[in-house]
N, C-alpha and C. Protein backbone atom coordinates (compact mmCIF):
# COMPACT_ATOMS: atom_id res chain seq x y z
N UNK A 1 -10.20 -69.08 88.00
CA UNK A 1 -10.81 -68.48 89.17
C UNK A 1 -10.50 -66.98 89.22
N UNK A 2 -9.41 -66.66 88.71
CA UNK A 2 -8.81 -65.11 88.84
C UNK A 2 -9.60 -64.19 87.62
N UNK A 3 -9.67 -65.17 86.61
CA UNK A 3 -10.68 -64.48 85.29
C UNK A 3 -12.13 -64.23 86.47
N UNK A 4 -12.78 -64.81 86.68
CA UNK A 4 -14.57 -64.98 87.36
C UNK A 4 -14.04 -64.06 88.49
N UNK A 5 -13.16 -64.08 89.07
CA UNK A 5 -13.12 -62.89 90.20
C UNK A 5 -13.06 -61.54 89.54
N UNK A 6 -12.12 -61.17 88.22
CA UNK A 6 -11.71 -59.98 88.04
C UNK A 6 -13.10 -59.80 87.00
N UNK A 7 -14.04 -60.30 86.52
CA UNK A 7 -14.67 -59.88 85.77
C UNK A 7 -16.32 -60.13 86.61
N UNK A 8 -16.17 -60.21 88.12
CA UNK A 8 -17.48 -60.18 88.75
C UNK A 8 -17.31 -58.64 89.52
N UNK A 9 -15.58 -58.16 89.86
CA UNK A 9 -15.51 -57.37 90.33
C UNK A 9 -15.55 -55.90 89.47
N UNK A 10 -15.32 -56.15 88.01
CA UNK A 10 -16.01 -55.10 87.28
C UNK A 10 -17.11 -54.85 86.52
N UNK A 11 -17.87 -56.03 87.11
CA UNK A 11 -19.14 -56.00 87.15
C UNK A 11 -20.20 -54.95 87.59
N UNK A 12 -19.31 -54.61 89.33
CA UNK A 12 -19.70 -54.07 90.30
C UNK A 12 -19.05 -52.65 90.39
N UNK A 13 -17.69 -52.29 89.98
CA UNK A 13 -17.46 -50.87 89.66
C UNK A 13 -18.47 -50.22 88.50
N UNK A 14 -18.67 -51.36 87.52
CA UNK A 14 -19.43 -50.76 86.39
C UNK A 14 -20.65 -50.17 87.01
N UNK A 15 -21.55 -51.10 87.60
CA UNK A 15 -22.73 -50.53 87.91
C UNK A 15 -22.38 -49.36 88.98
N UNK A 16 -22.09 -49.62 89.70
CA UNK A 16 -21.44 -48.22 90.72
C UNK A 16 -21.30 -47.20 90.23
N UNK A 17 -20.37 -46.66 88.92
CA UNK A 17 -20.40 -45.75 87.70
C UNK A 17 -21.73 -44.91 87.17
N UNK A 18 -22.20 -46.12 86.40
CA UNK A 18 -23.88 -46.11 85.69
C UNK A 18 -24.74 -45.86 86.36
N UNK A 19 -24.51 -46.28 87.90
CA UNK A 19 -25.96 -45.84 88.12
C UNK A 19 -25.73 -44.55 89.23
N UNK A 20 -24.64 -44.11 89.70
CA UNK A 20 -24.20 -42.71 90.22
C UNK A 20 -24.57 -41.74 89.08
N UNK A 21 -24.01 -42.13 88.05
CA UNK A 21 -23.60 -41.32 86.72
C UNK A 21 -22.64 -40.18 86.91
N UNK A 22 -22.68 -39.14 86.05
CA UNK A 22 -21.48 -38.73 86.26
C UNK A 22 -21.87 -36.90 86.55
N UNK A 23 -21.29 -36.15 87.12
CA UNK A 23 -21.89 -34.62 87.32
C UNK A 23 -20.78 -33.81 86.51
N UNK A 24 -21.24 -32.60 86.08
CA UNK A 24 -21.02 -31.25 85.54
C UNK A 24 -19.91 -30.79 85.83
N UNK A 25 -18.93 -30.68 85.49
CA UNK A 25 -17.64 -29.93 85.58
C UNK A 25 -17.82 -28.82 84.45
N UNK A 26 -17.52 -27.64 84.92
CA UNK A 26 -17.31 -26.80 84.05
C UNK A 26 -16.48 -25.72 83.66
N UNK A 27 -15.37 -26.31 82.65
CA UNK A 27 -14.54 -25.59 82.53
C UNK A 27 -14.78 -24.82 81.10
N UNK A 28 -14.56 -23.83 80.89
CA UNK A 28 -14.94 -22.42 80.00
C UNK A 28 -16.28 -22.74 79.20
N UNK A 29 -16.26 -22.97 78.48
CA UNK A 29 -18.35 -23.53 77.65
C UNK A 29 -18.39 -24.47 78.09
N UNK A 30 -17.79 -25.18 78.20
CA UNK A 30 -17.91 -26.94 78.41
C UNK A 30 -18.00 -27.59 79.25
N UNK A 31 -19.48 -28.74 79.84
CA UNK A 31 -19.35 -29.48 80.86
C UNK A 31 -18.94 -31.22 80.46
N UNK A 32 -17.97 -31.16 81.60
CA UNK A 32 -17.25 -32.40 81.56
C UNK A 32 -17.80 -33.76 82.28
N UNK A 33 -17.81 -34.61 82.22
CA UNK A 33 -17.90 -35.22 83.51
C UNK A 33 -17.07 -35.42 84.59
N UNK A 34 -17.26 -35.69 85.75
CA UNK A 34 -17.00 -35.73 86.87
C UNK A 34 -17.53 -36.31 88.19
N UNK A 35 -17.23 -36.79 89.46
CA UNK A 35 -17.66 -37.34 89.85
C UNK A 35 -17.33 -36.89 91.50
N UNK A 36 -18.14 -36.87 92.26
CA UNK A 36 -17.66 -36.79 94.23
C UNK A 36 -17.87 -38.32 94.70
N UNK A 37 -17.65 -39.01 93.93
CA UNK A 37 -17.69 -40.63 94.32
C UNK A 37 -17.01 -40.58 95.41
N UNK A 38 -17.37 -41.42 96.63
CA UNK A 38 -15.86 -41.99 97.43
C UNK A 38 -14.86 -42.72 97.01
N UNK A 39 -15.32 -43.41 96.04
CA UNK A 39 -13.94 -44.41 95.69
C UNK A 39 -13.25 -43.58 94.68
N UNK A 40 -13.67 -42.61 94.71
CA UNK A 40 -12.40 -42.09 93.35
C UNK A 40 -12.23 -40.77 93.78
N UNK A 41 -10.62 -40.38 93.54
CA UNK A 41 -9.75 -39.27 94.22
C UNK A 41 -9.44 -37.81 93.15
N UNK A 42 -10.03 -37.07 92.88
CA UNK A 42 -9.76 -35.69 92.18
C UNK A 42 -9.47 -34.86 92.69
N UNK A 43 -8.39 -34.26 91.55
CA UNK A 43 -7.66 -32.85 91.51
C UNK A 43 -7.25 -32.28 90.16
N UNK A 44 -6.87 -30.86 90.39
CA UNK A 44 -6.59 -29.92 89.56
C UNK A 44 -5.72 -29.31 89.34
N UNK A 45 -5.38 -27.90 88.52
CA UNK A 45 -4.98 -27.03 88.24
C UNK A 45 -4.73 -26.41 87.22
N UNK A 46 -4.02 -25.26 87.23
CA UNK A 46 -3.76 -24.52 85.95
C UNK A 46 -2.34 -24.79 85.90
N UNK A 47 -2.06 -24.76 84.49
CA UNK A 47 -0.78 -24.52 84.44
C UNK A 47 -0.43 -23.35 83.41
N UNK A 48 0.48 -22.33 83.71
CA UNK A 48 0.31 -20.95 82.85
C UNK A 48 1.70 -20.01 83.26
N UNK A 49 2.78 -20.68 82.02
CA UNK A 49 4.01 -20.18 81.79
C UNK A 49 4.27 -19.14 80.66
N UNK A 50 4.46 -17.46 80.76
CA UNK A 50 4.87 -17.02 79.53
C UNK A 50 5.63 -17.46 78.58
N UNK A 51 6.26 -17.98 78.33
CA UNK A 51 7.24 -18.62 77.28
C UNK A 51 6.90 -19.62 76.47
N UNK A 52 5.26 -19.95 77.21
CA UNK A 52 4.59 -21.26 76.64
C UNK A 52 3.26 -20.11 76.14
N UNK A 53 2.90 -19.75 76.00
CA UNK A 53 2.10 -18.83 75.25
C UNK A 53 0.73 -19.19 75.12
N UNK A 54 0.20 -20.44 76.09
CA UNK A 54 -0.81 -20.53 76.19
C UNK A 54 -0.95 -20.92 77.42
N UNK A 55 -2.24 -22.04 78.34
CA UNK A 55 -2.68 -21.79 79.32
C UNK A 55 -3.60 -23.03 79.27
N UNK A 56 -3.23 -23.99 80.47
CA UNK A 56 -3.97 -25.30 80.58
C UNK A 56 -4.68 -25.16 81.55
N UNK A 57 -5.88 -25.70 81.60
CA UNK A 57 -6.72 -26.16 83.07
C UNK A 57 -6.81 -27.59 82.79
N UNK A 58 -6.66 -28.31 83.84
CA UNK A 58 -6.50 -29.32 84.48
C UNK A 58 -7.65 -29.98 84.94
N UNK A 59 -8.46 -31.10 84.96
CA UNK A 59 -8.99 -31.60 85.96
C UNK A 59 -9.21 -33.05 85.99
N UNK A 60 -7.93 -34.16 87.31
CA UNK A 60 -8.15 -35.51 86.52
C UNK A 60 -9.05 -36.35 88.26
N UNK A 61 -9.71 -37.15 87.69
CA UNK A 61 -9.91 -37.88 88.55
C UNK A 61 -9.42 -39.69 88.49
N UNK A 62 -9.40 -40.31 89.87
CA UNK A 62 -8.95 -41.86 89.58
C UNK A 62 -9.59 -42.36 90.72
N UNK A 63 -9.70 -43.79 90.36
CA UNK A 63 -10.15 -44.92 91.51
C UNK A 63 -8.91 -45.28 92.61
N UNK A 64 -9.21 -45.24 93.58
CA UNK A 64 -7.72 -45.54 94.51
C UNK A 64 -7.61 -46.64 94.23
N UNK A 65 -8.08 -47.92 94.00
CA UNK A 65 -8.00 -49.07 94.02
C UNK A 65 -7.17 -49.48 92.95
N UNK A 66 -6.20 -49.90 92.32
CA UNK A 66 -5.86 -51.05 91.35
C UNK A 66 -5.34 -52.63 91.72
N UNK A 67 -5.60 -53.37 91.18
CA UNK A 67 -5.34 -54.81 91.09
C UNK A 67 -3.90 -55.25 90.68
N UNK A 68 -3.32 -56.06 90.99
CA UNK A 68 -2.00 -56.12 90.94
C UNK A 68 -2.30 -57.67 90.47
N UNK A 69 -1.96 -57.73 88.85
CA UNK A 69 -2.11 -59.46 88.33
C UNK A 69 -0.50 -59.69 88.00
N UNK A 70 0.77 -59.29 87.68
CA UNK A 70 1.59 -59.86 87.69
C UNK A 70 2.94 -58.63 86.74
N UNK A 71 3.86 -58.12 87.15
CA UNK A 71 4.77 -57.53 86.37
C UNK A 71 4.51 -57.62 84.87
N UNK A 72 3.84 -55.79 84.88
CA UNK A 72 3.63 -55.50 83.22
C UNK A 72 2.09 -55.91 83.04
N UNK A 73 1.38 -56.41 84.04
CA UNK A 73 -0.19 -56.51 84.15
C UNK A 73 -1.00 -55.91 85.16
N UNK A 74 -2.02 -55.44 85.13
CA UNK A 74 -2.84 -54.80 86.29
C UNK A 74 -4.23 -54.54 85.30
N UNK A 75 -5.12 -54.45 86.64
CA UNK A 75 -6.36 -54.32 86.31
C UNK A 75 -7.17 -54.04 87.42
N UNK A 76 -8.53 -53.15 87.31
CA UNK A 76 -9.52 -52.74 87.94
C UNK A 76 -9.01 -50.79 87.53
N UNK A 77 -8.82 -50.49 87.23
CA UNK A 77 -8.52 -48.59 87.21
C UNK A 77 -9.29 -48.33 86.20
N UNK A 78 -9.75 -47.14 87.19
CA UNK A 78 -10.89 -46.05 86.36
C UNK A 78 -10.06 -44.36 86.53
N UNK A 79 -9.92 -44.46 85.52
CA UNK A 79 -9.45 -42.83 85.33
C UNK A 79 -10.07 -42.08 84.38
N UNK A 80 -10.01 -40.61 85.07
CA UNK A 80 -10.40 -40.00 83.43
C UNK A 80 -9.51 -38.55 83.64
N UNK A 81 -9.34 -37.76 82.80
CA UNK A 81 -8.82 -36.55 82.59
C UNK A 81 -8.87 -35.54 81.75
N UNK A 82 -9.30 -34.12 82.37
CA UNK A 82 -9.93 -33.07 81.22
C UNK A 82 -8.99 -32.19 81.32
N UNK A 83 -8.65 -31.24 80.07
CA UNK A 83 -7.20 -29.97 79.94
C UNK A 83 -8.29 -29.03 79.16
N UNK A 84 -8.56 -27.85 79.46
CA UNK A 84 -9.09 -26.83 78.65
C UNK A 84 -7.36 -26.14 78.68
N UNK A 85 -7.38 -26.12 76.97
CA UNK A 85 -6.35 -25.31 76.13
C UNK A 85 -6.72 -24.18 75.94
N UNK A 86 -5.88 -23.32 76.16
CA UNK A 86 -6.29 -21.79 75.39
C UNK A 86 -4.98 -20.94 75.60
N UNK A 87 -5.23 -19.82 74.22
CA UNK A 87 -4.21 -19.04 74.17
C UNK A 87 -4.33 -17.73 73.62
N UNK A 88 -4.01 -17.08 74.22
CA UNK A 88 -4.35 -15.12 73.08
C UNK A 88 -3.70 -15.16 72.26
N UNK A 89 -2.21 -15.55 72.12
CA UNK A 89 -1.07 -15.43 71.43
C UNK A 89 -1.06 -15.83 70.49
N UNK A 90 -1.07 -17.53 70.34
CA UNK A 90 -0.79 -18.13 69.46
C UNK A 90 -1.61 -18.12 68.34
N UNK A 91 -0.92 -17.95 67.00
CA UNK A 91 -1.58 -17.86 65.40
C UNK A 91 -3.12 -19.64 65.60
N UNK A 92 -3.91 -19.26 64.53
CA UNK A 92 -4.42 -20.26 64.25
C UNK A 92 -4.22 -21.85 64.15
N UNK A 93 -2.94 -21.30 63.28
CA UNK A 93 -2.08 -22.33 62.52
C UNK A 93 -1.46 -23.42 63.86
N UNK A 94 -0.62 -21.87 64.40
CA UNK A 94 -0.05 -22.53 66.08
C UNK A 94 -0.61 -23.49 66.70
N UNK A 95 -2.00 -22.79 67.17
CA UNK A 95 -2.94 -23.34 68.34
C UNK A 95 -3.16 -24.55 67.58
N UNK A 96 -3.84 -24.62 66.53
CA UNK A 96 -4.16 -26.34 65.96
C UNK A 96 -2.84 -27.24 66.14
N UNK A 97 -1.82 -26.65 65.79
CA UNK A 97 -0.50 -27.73 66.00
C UNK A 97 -0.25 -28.29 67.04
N UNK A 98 -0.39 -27.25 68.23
CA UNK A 98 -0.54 -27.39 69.72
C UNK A 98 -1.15 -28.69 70.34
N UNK A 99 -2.68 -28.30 69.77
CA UNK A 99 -4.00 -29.06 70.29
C UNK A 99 -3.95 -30.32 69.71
N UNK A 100 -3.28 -30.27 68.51
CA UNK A 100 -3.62 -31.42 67.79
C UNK A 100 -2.37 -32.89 68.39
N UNK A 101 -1.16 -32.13 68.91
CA UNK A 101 0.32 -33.02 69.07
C UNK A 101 -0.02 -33.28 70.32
N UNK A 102 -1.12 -32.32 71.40
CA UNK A 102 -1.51 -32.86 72.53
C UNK A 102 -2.17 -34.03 72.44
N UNK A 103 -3.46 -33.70 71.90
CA UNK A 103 -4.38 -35.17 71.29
C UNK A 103 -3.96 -36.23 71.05
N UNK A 104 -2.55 -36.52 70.15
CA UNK A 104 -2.19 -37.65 69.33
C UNK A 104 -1.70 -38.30 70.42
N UNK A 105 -0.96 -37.17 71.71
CA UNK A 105 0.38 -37.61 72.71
C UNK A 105 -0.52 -39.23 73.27
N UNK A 106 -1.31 -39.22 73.45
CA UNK A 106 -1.64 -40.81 73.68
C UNK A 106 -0.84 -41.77 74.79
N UNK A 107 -1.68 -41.26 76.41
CA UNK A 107 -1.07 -42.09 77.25
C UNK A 107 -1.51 -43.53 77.51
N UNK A 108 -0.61 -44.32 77.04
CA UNK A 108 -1.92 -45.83 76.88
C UNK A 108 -1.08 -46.41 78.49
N UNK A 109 -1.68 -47.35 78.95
CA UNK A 109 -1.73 -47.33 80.13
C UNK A 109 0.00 -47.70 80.65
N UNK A 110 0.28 -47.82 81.39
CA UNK A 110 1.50 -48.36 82.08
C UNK A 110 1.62 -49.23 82.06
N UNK A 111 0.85 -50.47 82.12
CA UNK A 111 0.39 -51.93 82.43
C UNK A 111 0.35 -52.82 80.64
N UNK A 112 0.82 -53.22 80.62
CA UNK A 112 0.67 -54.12 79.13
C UNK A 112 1.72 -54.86 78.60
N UNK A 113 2.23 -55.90 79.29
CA UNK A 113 3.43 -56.87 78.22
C UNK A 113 2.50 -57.39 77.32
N UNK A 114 3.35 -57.37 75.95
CA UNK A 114 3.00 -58.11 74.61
C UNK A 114 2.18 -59.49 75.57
N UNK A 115 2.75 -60.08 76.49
CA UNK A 115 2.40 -61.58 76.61
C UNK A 115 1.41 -61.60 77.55
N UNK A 116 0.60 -59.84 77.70
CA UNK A 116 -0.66 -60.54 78.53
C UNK A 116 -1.42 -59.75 78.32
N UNK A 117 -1.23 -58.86 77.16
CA UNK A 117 -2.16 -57.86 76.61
C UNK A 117 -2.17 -57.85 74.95
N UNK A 118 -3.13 -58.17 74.12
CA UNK A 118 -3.11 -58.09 72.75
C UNK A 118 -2.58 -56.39 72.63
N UNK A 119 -2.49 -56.09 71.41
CA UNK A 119 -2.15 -54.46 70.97
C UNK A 119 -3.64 -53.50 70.88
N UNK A 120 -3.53 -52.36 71.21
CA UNK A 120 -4.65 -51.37 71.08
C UNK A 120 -5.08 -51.64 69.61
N UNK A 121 -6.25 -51.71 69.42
CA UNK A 121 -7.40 -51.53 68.50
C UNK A 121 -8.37 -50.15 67.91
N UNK A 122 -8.07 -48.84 67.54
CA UNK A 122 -8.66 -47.78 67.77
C UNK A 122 -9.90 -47.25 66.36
N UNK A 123 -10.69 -46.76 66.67
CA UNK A 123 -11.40 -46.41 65.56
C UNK A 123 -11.97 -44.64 66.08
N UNK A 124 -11.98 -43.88 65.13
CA UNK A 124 -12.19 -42.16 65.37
C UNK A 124 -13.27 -42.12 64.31
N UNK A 125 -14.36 -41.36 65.10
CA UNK A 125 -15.29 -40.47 64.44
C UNK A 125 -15.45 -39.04 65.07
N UNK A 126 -16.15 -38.80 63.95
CA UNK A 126 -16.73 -36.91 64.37
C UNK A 126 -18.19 -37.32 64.94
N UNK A 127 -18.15 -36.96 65.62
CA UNK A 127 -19.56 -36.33 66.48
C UNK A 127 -20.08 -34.92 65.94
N UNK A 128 -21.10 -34.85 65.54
CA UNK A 128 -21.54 -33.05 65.33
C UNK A 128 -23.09 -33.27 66.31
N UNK A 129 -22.87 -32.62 67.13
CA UNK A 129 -24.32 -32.16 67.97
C UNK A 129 -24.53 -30.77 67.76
N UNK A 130 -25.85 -31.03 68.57
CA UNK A 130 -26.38 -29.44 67.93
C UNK A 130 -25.48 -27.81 68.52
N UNK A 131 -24.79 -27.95 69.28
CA UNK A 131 -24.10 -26.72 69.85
C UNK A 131 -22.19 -27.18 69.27
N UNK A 132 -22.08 -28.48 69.06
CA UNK A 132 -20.34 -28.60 69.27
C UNK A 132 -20.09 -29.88 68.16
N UNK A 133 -18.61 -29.85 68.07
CA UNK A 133 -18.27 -31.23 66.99
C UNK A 133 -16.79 -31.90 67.70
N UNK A 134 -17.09 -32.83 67.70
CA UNK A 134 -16.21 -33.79 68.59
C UNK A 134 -15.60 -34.85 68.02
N UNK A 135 -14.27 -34.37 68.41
CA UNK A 135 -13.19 -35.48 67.40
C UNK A 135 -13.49 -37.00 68.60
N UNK A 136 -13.62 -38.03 68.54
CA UNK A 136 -13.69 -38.75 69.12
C UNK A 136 -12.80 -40.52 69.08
N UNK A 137 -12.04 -40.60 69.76
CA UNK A 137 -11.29 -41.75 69.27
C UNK A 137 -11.32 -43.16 70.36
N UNK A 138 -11.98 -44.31 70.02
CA UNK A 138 -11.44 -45.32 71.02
C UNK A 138 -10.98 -46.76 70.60
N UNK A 139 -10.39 -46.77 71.93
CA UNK A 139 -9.22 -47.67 71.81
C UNK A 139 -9.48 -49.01 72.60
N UNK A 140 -9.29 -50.06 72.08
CA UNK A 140 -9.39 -51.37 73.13
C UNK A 140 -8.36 -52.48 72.94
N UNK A 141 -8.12 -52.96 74.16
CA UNK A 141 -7.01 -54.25 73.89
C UNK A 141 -7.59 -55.68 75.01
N UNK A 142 -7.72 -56.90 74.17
CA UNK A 142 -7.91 -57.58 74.86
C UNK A 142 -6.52 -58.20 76.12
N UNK A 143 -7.14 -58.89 76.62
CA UNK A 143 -6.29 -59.86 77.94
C UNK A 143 -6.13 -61.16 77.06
N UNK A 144 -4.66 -61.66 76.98
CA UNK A 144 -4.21 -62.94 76.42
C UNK A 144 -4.72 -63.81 77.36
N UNK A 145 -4.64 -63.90 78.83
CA UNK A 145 -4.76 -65.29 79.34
C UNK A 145 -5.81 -64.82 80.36
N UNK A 146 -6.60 -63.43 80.46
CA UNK A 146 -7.70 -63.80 80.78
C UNK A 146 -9.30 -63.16 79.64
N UNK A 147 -9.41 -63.97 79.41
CA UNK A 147 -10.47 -63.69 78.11
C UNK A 147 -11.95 -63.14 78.64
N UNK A 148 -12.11 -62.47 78.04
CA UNK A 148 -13.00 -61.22 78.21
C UNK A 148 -12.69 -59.87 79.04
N UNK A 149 -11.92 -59.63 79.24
CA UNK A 149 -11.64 -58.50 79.58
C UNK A 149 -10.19 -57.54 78.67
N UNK A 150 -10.73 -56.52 78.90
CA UNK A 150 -9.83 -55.46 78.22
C UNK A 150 -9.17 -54.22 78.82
N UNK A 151 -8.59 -53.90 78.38
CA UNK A 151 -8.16 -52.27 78.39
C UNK A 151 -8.64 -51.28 77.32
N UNK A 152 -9.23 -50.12 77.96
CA UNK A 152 -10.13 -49.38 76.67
C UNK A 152 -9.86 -48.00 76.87
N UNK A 153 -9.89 -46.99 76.16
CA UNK A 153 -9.54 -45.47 76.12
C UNK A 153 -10.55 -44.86 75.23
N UNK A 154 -10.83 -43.80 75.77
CA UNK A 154 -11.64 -42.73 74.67
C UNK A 154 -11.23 -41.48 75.06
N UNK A 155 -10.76 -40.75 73.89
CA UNK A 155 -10.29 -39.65 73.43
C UNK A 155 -11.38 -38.79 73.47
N UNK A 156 -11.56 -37.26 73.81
CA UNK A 156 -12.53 -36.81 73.14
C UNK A 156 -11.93 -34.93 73.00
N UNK A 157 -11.90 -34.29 71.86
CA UNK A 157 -11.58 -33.08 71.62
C UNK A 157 -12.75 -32.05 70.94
N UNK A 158 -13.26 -31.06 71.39
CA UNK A 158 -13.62 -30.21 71.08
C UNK A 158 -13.36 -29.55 70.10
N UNK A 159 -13.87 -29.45 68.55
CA UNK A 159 -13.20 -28.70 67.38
C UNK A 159 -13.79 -27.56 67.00
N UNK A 160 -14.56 -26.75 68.00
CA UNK A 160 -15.28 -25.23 68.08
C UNK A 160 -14.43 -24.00 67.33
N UNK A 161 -13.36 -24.21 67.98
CA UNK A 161 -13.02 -22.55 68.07
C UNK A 161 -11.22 -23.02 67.42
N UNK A 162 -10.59 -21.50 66.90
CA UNK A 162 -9.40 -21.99 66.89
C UNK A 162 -7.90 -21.45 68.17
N UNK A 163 -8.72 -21.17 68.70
CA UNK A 163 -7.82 -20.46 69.98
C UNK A 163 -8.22 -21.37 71.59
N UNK A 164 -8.77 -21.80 71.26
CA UNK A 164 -8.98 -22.94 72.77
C UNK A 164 -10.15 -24.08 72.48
N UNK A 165 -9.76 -25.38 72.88
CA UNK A 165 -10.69 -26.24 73.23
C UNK A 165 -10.77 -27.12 74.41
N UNK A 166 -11.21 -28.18 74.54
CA UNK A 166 -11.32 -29.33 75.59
C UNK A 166 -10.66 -30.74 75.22
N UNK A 167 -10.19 -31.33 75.60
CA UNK A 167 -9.74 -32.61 75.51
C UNK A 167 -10.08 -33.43 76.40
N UNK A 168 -10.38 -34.73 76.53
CA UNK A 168 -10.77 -35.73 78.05
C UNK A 168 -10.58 -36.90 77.15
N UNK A 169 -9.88 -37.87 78.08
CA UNK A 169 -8.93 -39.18 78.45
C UNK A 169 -9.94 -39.63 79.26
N UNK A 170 -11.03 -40.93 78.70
CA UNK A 170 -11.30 -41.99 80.00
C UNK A 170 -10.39 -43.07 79.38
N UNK A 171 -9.96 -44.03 80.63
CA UNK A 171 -9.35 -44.93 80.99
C UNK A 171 -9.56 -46.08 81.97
N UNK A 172 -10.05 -47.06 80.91
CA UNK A 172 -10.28 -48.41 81.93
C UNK A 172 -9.71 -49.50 81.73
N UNK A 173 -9.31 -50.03 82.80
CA UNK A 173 -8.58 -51.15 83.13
C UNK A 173 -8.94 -52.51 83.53
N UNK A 174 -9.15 -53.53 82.86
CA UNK A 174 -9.87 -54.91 83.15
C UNK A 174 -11.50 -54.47 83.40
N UNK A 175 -11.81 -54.25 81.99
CA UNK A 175 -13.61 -54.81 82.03
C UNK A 175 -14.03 -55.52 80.64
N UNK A 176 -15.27 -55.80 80.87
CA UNK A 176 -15.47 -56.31 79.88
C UNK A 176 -15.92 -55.54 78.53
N UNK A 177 -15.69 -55.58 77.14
CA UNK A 177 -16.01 -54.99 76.07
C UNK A 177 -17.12 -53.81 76.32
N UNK A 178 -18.38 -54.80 76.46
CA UNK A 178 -19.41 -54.35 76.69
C UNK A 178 -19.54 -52.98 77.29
N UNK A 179 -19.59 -53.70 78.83
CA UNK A 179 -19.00 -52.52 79.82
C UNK A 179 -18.25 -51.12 79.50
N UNK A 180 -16.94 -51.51 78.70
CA UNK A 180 -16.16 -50.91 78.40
C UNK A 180 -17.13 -49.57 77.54
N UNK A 181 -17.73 -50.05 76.51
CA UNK A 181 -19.30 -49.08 75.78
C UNK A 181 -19.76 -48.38 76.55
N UNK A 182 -20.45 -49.40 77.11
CA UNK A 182 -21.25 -48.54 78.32
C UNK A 182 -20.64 -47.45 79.04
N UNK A 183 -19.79 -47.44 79.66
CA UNK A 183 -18.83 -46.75 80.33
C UNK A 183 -18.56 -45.10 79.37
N UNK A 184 -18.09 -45.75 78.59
CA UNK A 184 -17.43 -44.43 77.48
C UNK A 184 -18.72 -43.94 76.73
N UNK A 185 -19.84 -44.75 76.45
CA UNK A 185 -20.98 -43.77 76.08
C UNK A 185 -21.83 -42.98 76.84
N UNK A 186 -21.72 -43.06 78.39
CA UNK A 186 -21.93 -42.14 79.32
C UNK A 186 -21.38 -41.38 79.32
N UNK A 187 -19.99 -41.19 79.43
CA UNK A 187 -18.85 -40.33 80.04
C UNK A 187 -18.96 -39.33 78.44
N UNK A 188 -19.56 -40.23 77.29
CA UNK A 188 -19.09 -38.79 75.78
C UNK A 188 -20.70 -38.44 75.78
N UNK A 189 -21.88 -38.99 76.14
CA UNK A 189 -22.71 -37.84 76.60
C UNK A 189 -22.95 -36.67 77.75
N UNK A 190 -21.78 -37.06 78.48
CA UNK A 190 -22.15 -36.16 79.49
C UNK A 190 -20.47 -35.00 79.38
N UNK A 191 -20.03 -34.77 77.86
CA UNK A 191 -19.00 -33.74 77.27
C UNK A 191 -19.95 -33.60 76.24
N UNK A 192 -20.52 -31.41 76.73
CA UNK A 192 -21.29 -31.16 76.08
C UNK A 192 -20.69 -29.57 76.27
N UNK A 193 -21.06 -28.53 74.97
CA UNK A 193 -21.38 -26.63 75.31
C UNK A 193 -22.19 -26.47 75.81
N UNK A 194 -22.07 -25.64 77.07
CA UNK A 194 -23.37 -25.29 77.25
C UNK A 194 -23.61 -23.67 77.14
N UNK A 195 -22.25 -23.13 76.26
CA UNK A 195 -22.29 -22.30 76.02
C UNK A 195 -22.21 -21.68 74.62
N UNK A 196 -23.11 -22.55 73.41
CA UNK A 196 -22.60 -21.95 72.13
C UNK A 196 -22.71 -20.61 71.66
């Protein structure tokens, strides 16, 4: 009964998502997605220390709602999160080391005992569109004891320039595979230049 509840109820965030879709954030060339949904809570900032020699923008949004299935399990969360990197300072060499140890840092969710979550699953391609090229990585883990639903991530980095790019983290929590597609192939068409 708790499987047919949690997978009728992301049924209904899904379409809520898809058919809002997602709006224009724009941080330096790049529009992100984003959303003025009511059910989901965004904020920002910069962060910009001399000693750190470069310069983050910030912008994450989340669903207030999560589901509470049992210590080390949860489900229903929609998150996502964008960082425009940049730096005057730092060598070539630098900035890629930077961008790249950010990328790998990989926040997989909070929620996952071995005994109610299989292990992440990930596969990365390049994207090349006509203005930008996009490192792209996603990730999925099924539910041991409730079947069909997952936990899923998509990575996405900007490989334009060597002194600043974009990075964005979506993050979902108990949906189904499918869904899970759906979801992340909206959210990586709507990370685009609109400034090449």
């Amino acid at each position: 009964m708790v499987r047919e509840q949690l997978l009728r109820h992301q049924e209904v965030v899904t379409e809520q998502i898809l058919t809002r879709g997602f709006e224009p954030l724009h941080l330096g060339e790049y529009a992100l997605p984003t959303t003025s949904s009511g059910f989901f809570r965004c904020w920002g900032g910069t962060e910009r220390r001399d000693e750190l020699r470069y310069e983050i923008t910030s912008h994450q949004c989340q669903v207030d709602d999560q589901i509470y299935l049992a210590r080390g399990a949860g489900s229903g969360t929609v998150s996502f999160t964008h960082a425009l990197i940049r730096s005057d300072e730092l060598n070539p060499w630098a900035f890629f080391s930077l961008y790249q140890s950010r990328f790998q840092a990989t926040q997989f969710p909070p929620f996952g005992l071995p005994e109610y979550v299989a292990p992440f699953a990930c596969t990365t391609e390049f994207v090349a569109r006509e203005a930008s090229t996009l490192k792209v990585v996603f990730c999925a883990r099924g539910y041991r004891k409730l079947k069909g639903l997952y936990d899923a991530i998509l990575k996405v980095a900007s490989l334009d320039h060597d002194d600043h790019g974009v990075q964005s983290t979506l993050t979902l929590l108990g949906v189904s595979y499918e869904n899970a597609k759906r979801i992340a192939r909206r959210y990586l068409e709507s990370v685009t230049r609109t400034n090449p």
